[in-house]
Structures are given as C-alpha cells and as structure tokens.
Protein backbone atom coordinates (compact mmCIF):
# COMPACT_ATOMS: atom_id res chain seq x y z
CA UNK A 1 -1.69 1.55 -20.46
CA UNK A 2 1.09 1.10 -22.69
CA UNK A 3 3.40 3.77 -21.96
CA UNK A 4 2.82 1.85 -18.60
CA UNK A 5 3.60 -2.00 -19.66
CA UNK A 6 6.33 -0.78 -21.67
CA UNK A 7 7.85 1.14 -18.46
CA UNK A 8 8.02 -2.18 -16.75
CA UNK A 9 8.75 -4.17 -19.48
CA UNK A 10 12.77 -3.85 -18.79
CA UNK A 11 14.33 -5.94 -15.96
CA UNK A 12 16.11 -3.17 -14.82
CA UNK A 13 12.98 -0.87 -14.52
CA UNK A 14 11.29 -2.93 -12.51
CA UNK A 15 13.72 -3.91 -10.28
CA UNK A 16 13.78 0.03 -9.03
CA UNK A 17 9.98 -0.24 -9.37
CA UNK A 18 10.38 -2.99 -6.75
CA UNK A 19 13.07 -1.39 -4.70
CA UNK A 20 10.24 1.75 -4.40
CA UNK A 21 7.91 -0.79 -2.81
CA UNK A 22 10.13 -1.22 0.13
CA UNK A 23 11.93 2.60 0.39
CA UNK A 24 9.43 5.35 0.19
CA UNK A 25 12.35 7.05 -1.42
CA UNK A 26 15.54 6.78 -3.37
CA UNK A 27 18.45 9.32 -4.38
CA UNK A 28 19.46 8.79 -8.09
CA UNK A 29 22.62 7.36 -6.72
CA UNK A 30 21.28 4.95 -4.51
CA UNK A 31 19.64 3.44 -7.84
CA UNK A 32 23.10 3.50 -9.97
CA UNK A 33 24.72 1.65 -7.27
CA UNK A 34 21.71 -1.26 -6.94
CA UNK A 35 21.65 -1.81 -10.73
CA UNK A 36 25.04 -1.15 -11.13
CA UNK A 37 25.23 1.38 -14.23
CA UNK A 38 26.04 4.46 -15.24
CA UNK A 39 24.03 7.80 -14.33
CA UNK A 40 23.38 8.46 -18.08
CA UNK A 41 21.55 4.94 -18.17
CA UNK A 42 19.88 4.79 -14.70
CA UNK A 43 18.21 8.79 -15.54
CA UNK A 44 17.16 6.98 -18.91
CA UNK A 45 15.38 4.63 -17.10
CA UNK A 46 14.12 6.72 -14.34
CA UNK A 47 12.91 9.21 -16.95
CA UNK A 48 10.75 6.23 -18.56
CA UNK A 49 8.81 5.35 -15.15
CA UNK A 50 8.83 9.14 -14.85
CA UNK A 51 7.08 10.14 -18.24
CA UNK A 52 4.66 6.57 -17.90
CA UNK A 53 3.56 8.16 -14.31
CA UNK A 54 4.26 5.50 -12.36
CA UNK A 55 7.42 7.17 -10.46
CA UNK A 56 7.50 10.89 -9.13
CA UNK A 57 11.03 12.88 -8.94
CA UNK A 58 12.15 15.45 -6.70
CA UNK A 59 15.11 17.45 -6.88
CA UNK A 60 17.12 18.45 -3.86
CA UNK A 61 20.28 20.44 -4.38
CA UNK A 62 22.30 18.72 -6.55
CA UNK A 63 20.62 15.20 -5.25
CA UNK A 64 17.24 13.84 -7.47
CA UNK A 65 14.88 11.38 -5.57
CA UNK A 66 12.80 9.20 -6.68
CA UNK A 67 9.58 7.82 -5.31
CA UNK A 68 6.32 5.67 -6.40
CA UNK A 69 3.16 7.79 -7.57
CA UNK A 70 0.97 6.66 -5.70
CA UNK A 71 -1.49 9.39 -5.82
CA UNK A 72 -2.87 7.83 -9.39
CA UNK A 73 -5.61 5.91 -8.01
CA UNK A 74 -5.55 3.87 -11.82
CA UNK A 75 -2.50 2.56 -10.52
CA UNK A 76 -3.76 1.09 -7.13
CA UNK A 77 -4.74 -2.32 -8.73
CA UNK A 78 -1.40 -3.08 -10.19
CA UNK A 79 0.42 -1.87 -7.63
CA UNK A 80 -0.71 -4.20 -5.53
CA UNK A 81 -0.64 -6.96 -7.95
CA UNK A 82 2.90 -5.77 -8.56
CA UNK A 83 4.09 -5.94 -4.84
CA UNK A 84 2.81 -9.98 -4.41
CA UNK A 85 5.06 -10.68 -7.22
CA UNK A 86 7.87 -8.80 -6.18
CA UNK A 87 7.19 -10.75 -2.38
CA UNK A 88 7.89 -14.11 -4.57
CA UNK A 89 10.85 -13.01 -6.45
CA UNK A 90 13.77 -14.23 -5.54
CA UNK A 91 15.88 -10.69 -7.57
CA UNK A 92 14.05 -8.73 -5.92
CA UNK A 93 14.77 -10.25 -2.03
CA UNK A 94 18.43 -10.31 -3.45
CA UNK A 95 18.30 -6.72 -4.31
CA UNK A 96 16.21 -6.00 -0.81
CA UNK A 97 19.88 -7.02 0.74
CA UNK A 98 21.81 -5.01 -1.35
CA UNK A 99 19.96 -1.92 -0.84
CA UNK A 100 20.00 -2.22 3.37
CA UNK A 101 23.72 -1.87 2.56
CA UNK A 102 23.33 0.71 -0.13
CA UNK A 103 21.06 2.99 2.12
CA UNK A 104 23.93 3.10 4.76
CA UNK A 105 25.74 4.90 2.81
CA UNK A 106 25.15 8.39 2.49
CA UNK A 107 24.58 10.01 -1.05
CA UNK A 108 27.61 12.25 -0.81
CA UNK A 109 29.85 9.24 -0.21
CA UNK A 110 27.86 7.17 -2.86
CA UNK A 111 28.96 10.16 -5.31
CA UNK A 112 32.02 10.02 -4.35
CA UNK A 113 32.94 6.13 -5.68
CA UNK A 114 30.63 6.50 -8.38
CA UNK A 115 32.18 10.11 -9.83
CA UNK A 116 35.16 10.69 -7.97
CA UNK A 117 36.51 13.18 -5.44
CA UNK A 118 34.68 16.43 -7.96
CA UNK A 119 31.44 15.26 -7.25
CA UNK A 120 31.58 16.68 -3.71
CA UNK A 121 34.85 18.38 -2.75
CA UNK A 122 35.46 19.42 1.13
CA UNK A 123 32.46 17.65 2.11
C-alpha cells in the first residue's frame, strides 16, 4: 500500500494516472508532451507507477506504451475512487483537452519536436 500512495503522491504521476483513465493506452511520448518534460523524467515517473503495479508497459519497436493494470483486482476499489475525483478536477479536464490534441499527432512526429530530426530519419 505504500509503494502505492507514494506512486500517486506526485502531481505529475497522477495526472498520467488520470490521463490512463480516459486512453486505454499511451506512447511514452504522448506522456512527455502532456506533462511537458524531459524523457529522462517522464520514464522516472512511469517507472514508479510501473514498479508500485498500478501501470503496465509494453514495448513496441522503439515506441514504450503505457497502460493501467487493471488486472490487480486490489486495485479495483481505488480505481474507482480515483476516477470520481479525477471527474471533479478541474487539471485533469484541462489535461483531457490537451491530450485530444496530443493523440492527433502521431508518435513519430511527436519524436520528432521532442528529439529532433535523429529520432526518426526518412520516416
């Protein structure tokens, strides 16, 4: 239970806790742009919801997604305790609008601003 308070404990963790509530997935990118930091910071977060079981990755080529665990049943409670806060927050409906123009972008473009033109070259 601690591993899992302290998880959500940062702002910044739970707003991509939040943003899983609404997209059953998200590329690594797609997180870096919504919280606006670097990768090195955003994977340092990710890897804390990771390792506290409350977020799954996936690794696809050279893309990492992330998702919500929701096969630990310990977690359905809170979960859904989560998700009526996150309807009444007003940072999270903010970041709800940032990520339906986020998600139009595709990750190899997303790369591209956030990296530069090595990321994906002749794509």
């Amino acid at each position: 239970m601690i591993s899992t308070f302290k998880a959500l404990s940062d702002r910044n963790r739970l707003r991509v806790f939040g943003a899983l509530f609404e997209y059953d997935e998200l590329c690594a990118c797609q997180i870096i742009e919504l919280l606006q930091v670097t990768g090195a910071t955003a994977s340092r977060h990710m890897g804390v919801l990771v390792a506290a079981g409350l977020v799954k990755s996936k690794k696809d080529g050279r893309w990492v997604y992330y998702r919500l665990n929701r096969s630990n049943e310990n977690l359905t409670g809170m979960f859904q305790w989560l998700k009526a806060g996150f309807n009444a927050s007003i940072d999270i409906e903010k970041d709800s609008i940032a990520l339906k123009e986020i998600t139009l972008v595709s990750p190899v473009d997303l790369c591209r601003k956030q990296r530069g033109e090595e990321c994906c070259p002749g794509k």
